[in-house]
Protein backbone atom coordinates (compact mmCIF):
# COMPACT_ATOMS: atom_id res chain seq x y z
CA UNK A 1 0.00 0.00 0.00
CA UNK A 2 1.29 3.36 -1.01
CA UNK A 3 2.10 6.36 1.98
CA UNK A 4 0.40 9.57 0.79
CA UNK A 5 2.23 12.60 1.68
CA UNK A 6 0.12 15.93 1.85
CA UNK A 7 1.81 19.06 1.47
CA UNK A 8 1.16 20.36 4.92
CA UNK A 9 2.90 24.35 4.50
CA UNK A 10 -0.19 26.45 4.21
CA UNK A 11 -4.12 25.58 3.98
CA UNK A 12 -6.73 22.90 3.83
CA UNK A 13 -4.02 19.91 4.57
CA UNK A 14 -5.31 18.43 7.80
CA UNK A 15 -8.58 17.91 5.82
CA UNK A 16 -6.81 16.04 3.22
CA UNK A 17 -4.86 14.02 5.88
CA UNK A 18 -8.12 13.46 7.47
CA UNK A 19 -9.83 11.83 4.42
CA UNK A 20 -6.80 9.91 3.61
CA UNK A 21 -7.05 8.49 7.12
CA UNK A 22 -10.64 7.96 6.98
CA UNK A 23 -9.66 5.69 3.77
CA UNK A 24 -6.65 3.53 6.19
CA UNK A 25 -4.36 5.37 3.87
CA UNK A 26 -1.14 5.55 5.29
CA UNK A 27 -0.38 9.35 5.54
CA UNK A 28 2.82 11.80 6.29
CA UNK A 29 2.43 15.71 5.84
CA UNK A 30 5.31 16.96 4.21
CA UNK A 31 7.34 20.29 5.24
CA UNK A 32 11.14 20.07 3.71
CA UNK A 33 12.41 17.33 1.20
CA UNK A 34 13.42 14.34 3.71
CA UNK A 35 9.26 13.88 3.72
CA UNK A 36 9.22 13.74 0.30
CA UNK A 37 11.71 11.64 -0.10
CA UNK A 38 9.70 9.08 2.58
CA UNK A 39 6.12 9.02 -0.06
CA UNK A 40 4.76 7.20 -3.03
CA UNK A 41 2.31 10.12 -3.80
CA UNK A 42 1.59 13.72 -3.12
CA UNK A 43 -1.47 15.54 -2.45
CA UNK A 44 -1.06 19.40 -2.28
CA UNK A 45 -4.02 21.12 -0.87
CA UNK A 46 -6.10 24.72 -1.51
CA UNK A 47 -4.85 27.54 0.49
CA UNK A 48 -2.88 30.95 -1.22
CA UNK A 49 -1.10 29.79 -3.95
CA UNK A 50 1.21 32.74 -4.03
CA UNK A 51 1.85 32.21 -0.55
CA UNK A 52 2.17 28.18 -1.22
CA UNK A 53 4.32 28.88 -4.31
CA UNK A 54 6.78 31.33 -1.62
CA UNK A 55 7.07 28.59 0.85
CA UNK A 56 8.30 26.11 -2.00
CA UNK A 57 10.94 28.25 -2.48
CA UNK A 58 11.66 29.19 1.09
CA UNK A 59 11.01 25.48 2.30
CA UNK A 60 13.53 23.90 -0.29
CA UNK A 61 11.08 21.59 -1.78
CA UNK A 62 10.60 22.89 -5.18
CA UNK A 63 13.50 21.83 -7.11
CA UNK A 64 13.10 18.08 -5.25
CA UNK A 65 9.15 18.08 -5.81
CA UNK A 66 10.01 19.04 -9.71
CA UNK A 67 12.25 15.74 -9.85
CA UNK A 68 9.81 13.97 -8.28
CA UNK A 69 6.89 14.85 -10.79
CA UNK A 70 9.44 14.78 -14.09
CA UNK A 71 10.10 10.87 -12.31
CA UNK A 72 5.59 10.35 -12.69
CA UNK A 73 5.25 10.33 -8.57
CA UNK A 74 1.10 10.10 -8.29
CA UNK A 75 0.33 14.05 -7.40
CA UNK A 76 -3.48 15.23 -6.71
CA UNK A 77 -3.53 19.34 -6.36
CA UNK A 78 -6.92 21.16 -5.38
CA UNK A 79 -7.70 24.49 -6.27
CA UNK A 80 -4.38 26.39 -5.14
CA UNK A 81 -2.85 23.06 -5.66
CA UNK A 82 -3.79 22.73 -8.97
CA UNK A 83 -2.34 26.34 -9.88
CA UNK A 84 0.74 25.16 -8.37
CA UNK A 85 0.75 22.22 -10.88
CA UNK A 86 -0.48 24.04 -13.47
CA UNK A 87 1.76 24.92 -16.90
CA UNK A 88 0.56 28.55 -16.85
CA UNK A 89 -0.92 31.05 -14.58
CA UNK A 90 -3.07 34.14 -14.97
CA UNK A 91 -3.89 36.70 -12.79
CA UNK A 92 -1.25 35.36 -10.75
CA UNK A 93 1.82 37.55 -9.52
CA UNK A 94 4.66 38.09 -11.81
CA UNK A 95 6.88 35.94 -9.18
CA UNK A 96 4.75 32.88 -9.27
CA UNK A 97 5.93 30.20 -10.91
CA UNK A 98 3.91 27.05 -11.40
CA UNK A 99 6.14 24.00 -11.39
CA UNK A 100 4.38 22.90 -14.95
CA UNK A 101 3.50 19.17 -14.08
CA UNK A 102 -0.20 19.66 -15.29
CA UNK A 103 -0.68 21.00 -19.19
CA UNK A 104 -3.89 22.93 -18.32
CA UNK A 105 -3.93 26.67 -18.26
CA UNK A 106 -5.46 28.39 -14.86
CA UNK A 107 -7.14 31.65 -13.79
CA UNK A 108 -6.70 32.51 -10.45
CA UNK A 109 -9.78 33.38 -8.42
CA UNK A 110 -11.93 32.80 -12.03
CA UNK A 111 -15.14 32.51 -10.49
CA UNK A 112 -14.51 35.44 -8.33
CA UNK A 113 -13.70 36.58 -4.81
CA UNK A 114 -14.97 34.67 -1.35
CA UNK A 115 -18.78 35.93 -1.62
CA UNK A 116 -18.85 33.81 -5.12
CA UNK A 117 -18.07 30.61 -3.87
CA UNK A 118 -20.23 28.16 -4.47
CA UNK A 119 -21.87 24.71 -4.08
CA UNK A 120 -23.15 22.68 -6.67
CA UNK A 121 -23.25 18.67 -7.47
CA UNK A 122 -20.56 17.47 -10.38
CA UNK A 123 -20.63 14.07 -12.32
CA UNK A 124 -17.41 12.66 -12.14
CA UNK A 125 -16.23 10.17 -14.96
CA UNK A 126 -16.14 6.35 -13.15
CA UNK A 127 -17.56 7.78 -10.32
CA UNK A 128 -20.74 5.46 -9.34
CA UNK A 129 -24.02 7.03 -7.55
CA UNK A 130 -24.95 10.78 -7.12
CA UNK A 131 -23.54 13.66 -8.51
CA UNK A 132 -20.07 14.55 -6.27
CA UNK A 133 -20.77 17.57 -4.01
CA UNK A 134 -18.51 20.27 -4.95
CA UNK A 135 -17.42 22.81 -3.25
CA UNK A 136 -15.75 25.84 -5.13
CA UNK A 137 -14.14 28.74 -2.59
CA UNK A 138 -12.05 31.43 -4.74
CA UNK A 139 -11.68 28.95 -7.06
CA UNK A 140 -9.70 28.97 -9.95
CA UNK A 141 -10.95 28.44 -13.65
CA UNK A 142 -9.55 26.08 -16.04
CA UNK A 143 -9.29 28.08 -19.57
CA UNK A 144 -7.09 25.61 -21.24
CA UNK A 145 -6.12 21.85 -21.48
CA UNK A 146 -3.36 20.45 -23.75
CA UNK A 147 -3.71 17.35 -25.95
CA UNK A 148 -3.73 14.30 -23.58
CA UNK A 149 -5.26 15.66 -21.07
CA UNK A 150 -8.70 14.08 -19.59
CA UNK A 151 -11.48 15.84 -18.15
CA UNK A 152 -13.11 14.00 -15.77
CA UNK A 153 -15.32 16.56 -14.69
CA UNK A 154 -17.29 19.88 -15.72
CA UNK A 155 -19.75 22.45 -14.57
CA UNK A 156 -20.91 24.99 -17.06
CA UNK A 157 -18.50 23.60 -19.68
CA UNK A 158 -15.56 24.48 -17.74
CA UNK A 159 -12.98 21.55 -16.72
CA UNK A 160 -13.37 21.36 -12.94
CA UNK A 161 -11.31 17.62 -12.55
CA UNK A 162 -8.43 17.04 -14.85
CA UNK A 163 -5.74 14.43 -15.13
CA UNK A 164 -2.95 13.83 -17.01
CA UNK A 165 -1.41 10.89 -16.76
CA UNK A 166 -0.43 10.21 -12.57
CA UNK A 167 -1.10 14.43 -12.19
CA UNK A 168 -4.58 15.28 -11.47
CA UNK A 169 -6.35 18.65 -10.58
CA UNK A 170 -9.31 19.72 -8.95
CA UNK A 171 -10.52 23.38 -9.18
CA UNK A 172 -12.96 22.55 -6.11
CA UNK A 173 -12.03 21.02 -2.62
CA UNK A 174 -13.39 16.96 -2.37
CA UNK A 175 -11.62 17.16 1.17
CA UNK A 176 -14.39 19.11 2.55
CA UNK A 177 -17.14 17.56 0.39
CA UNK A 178 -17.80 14.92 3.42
CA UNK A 179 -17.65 12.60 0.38
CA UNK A 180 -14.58 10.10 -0.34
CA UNK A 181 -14.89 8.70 -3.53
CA UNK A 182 -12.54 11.16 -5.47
CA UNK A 183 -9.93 10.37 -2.92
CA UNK A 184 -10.77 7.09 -3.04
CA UNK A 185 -10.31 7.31 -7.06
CA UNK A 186 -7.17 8.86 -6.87
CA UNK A 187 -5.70 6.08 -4.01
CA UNK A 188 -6.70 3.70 -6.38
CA UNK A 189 -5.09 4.73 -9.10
CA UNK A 190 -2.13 4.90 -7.04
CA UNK A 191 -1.76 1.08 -5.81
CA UNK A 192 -2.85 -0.12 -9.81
CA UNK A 193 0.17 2.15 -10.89
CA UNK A 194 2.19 0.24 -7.96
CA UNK A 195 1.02 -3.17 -9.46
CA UNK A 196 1.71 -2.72 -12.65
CA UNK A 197 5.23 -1.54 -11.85
């Protein structure tokens, strides 16, 4: 079984530890390169993604967590984590560099600021049952995916759940959606990449 590290610097990572947990996924939050070096996979959770994109930097972890991703290591990023994956970034500050693991083009803050988030259900390719309940907070707006890219999810014709190959990307938060199964997706898709290995 794979250990999950979740990228514990700034925002919503005890929520993702807490669902990981909740699925007897083995779990580590990770702070400076020695944790990464300890995982199989990588979630990085929403928060500030200019401040999350500062504390790479300032943390040492960028240049090891590019390696990592160039080497396929199974990464999930939602909302600010997905405009840290992201290839490009707009509206974002001229200092922000994504680390390019996603090909999918981002708008920061896209549907707006705090008083536009939103709740609405999504259906979620391979995802049995009732529409997933997302739950978008400042959330950023995919305006571009690249060949090879799969979009396993949309609301109003927008990509809200991409992946490409072991990289996925949420532009809503499934850790506080009291609902597992994207998590549960993504863990699987983890230990059949292990198998098959």
């Amino acid at each position: 079984m794979a250990k999950v590290g979740v990228l514990a610097l700034q925002g919503a990572f005890r929520e993702h530890r807490e669902v990981l947990e909740a699925l007897d996924v083995s779990v580590a939050e990770v702070r400076v390169p020695e944790h990464l070096s300890a995982v199989d996979a990588l979630v990085i959770p929403g928060g500030e993604s200019t401040t999350m994109t500062r504390l790479l930097d300032t943390s040492g972890l960028r240049a090891p967590l590019s390696e990592r991703l160039r080497d396929g290591m199974p990464t999930f990023g939602t909302c600010a984590g997905l405009i840290l994956l992201a290839a490009e970034v707009r509206d974002g500050r001229s200092d922000q560099v994504p680390l390019g693991a996603l090909p999918v083009t981002v708008r920061r803050n896209g549907y707006g600021r705090q008083r536009d988030s939103f709740e609405t259900g999504i259906t979620v390719v391979g995802l049995a049952g009732a529409p997933f309940p997302g739950v978008f907070i400042r959330a950023p707006v995919v305006e571009f995916v690249a060949a090879g890219v799969e979009v396993l999810a949309a609301h109003d014709g927008r990509p809200v759940l991409v992946r490409h190959g072991r990289v996925w990307g949420a532009t809503f938060h499934p850790e506080l959606s009291g609902d597992l199964r994207i998590h549960q997706q993504f863990v699987q898709s983890i230990n059949t990449a292990e198998g098959e290995s």
